[in-house]
Protein backbone atom coordinates (compact mmCIF):
# COMPACT_ATOMS: atom_id res chain seq x y z
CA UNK A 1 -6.51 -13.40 24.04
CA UNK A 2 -7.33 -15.14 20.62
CA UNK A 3 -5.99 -14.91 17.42
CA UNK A 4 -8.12 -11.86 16.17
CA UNK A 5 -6.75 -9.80 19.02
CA UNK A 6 -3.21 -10.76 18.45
CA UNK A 7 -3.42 -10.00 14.84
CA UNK A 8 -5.31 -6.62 15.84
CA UNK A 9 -2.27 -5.81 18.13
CA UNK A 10 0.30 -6.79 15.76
CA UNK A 11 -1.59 -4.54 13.38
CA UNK A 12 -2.05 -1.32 15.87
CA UNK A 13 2.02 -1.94 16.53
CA UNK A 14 2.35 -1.48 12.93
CA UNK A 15 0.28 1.71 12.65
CA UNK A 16 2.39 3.26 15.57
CA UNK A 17 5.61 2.08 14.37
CA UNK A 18 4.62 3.45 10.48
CA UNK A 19 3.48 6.86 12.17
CA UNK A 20 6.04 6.95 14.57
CA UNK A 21 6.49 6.61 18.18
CA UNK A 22 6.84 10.26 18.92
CA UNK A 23 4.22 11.75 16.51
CA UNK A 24 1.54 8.76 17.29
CA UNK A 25 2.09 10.33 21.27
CA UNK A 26 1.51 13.39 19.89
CA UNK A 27 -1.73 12.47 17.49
CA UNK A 28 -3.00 10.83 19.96
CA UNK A 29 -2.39 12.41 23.16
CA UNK A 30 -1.39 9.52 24.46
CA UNK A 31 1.78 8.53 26.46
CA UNK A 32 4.42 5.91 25.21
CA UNK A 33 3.56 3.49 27.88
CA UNK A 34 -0.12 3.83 27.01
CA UNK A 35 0.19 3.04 23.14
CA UNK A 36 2.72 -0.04 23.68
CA UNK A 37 0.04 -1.02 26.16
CA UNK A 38 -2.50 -0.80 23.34
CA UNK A 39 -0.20 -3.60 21.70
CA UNK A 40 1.07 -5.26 23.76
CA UNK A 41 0.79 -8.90 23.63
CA UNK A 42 1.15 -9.52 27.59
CA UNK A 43 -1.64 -10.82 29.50
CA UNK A 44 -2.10 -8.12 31.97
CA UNK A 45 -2.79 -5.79 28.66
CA UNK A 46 -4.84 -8.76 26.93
CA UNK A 47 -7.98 -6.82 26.85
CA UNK A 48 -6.61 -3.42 26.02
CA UNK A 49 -7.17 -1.74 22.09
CA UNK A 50 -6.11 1.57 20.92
CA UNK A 51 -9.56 3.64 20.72
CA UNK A 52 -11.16 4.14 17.03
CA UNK A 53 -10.68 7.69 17.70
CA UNK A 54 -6.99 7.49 18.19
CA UNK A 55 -6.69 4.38 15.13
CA UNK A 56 -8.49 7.58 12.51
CA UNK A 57 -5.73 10.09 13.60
CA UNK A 58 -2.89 8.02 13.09
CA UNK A 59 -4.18 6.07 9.96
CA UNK A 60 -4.49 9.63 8.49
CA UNK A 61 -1.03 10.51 9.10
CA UNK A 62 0.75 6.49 8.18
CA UNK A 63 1.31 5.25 4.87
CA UNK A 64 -1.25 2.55 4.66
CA UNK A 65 -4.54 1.97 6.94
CA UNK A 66 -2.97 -0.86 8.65
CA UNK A 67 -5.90 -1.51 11.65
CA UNK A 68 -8.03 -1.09 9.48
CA UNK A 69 -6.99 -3.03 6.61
CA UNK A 70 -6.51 -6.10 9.84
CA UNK A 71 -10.17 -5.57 10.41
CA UNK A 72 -11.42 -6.02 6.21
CA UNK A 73 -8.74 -8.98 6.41
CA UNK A 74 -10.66 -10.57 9.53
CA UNK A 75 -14.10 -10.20 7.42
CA UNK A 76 -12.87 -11.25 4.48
CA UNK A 77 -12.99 -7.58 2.80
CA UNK A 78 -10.56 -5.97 0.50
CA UNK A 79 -9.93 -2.49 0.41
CA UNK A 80 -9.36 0.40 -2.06
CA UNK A 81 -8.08 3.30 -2.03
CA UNK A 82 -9.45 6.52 -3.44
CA UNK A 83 -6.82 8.78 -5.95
CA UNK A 84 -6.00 11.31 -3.27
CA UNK A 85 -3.65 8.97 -0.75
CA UNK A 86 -0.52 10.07 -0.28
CA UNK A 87 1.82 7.29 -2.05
CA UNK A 88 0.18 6.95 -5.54
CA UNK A 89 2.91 6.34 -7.60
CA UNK A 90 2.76 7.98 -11.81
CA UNK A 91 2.90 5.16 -14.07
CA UNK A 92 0.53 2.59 -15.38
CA UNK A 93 -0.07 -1.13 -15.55
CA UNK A 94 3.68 -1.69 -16.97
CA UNK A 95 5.44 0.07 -13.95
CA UNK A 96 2.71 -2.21 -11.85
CA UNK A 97 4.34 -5.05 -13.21
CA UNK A 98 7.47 -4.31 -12.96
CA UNK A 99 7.43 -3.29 -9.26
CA UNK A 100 5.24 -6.30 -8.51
CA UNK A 101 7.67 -8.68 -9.35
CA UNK A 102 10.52 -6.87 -7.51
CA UNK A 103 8.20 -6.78 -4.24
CA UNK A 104 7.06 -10.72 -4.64
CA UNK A 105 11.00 -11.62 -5.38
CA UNK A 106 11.97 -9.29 -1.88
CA UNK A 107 9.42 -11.27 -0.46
CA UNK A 108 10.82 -14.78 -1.55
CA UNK A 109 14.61 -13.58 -0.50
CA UNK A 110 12.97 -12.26 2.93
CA UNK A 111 11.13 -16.16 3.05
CA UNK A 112 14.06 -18.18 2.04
CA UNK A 113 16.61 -16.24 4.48
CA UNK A 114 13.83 -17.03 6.81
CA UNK A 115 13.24 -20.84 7.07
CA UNK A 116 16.75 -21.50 6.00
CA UNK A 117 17.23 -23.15 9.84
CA UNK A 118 13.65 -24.52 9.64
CA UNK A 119 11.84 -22.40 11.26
CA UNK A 120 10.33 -18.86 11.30
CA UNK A 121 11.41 -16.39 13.96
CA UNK A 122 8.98 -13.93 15.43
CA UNK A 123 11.57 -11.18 13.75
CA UNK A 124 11.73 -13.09 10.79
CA UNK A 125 7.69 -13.40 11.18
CA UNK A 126 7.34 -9.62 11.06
CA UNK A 127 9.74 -9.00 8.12
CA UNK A 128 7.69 -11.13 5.93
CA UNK A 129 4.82 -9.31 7.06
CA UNK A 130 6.35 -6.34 6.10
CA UNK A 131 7.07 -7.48 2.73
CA UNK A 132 3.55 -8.55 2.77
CA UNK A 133 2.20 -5.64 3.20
CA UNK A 134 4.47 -4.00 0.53
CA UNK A 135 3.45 -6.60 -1.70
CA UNK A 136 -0.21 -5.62 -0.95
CA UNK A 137 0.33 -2.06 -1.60
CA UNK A 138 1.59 -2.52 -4.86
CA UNK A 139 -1.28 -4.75 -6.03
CA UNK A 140 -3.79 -1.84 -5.06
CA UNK A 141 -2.11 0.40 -7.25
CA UNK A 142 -2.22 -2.01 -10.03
CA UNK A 143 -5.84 -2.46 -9.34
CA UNK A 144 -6.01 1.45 -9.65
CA UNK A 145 -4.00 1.45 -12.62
CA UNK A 146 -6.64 -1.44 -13.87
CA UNK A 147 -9.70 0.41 -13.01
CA UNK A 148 -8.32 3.55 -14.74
CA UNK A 149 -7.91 1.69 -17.70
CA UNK A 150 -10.90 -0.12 -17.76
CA UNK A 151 -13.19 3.50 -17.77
């Protein structure tokens, strides 16, 4: 499996794991054993992806459009969201700002816990990501906040 199919996988674990094992079984209709399959990094499961289908049902119910915000990442895309999602927060560019810079310094704490003995742990790996990804969320809003401003 390349590199696009392990970051799709790490991706589609993150979607289930956002949604929830439990609820993604029931959105889906799928069993347990058949969504860790769908991310599984082992070789037998190599050339098994969740179904776009089953990606639209859970992205509707996670926080963020992880698979496919992994897909506009592979293509070089960026995303935005419309005004309706579910975790706009009230405030403007100032509150952007502010939460910003406590996301990037989480992220630097997260980073500097993390190579402390030199090197990056696949646990340590995905709670950078997660910061990432936090990090990301708060620049959309920002961008939002931006475009609101800018109109």
């Amino acid at each position: 499996m390349g590199s696009a199919g392990n970051y799709l996988k790490k991706h589609t674990e993150a979607l289930v794991k956002d949604v929830g094992l439990e609820a993604a079984c029931a959105l889906t209709g799928k069993s347990k054993a058949t969504l860790g399959r769908y991310y599984s990094d082992a070789v037998e499961h190599a050339d098994r992806f969740m179904p776009i289908d089953a990606v639209a049902a859970l992205e509707e119910a996670a926080r963020f459009p992880h698979v496919t915000s992994a897909l506009a990442d592979m293509r070089g895309i960026t995303l935005s969201h419309d005004q309706d999602r579910k975790n706009t927060r009230r405030g403007g560019v100032n509150s952007d700002v502010v939460a910003l810079s406590q996301r990037f310094a989480m992220l630097m704490a997260e980073y500097n816990e993390s190579i402390q003995d030199g090197v990056i742990s696949i646990n340590e790996a995905k709670r950078l990501l997660r910061e990432t990804l936090e990090l990301q969320h708060v620049l959309i809003d920002m961008k939002l906040h931006l475009e609101d401003e800018a109109t």
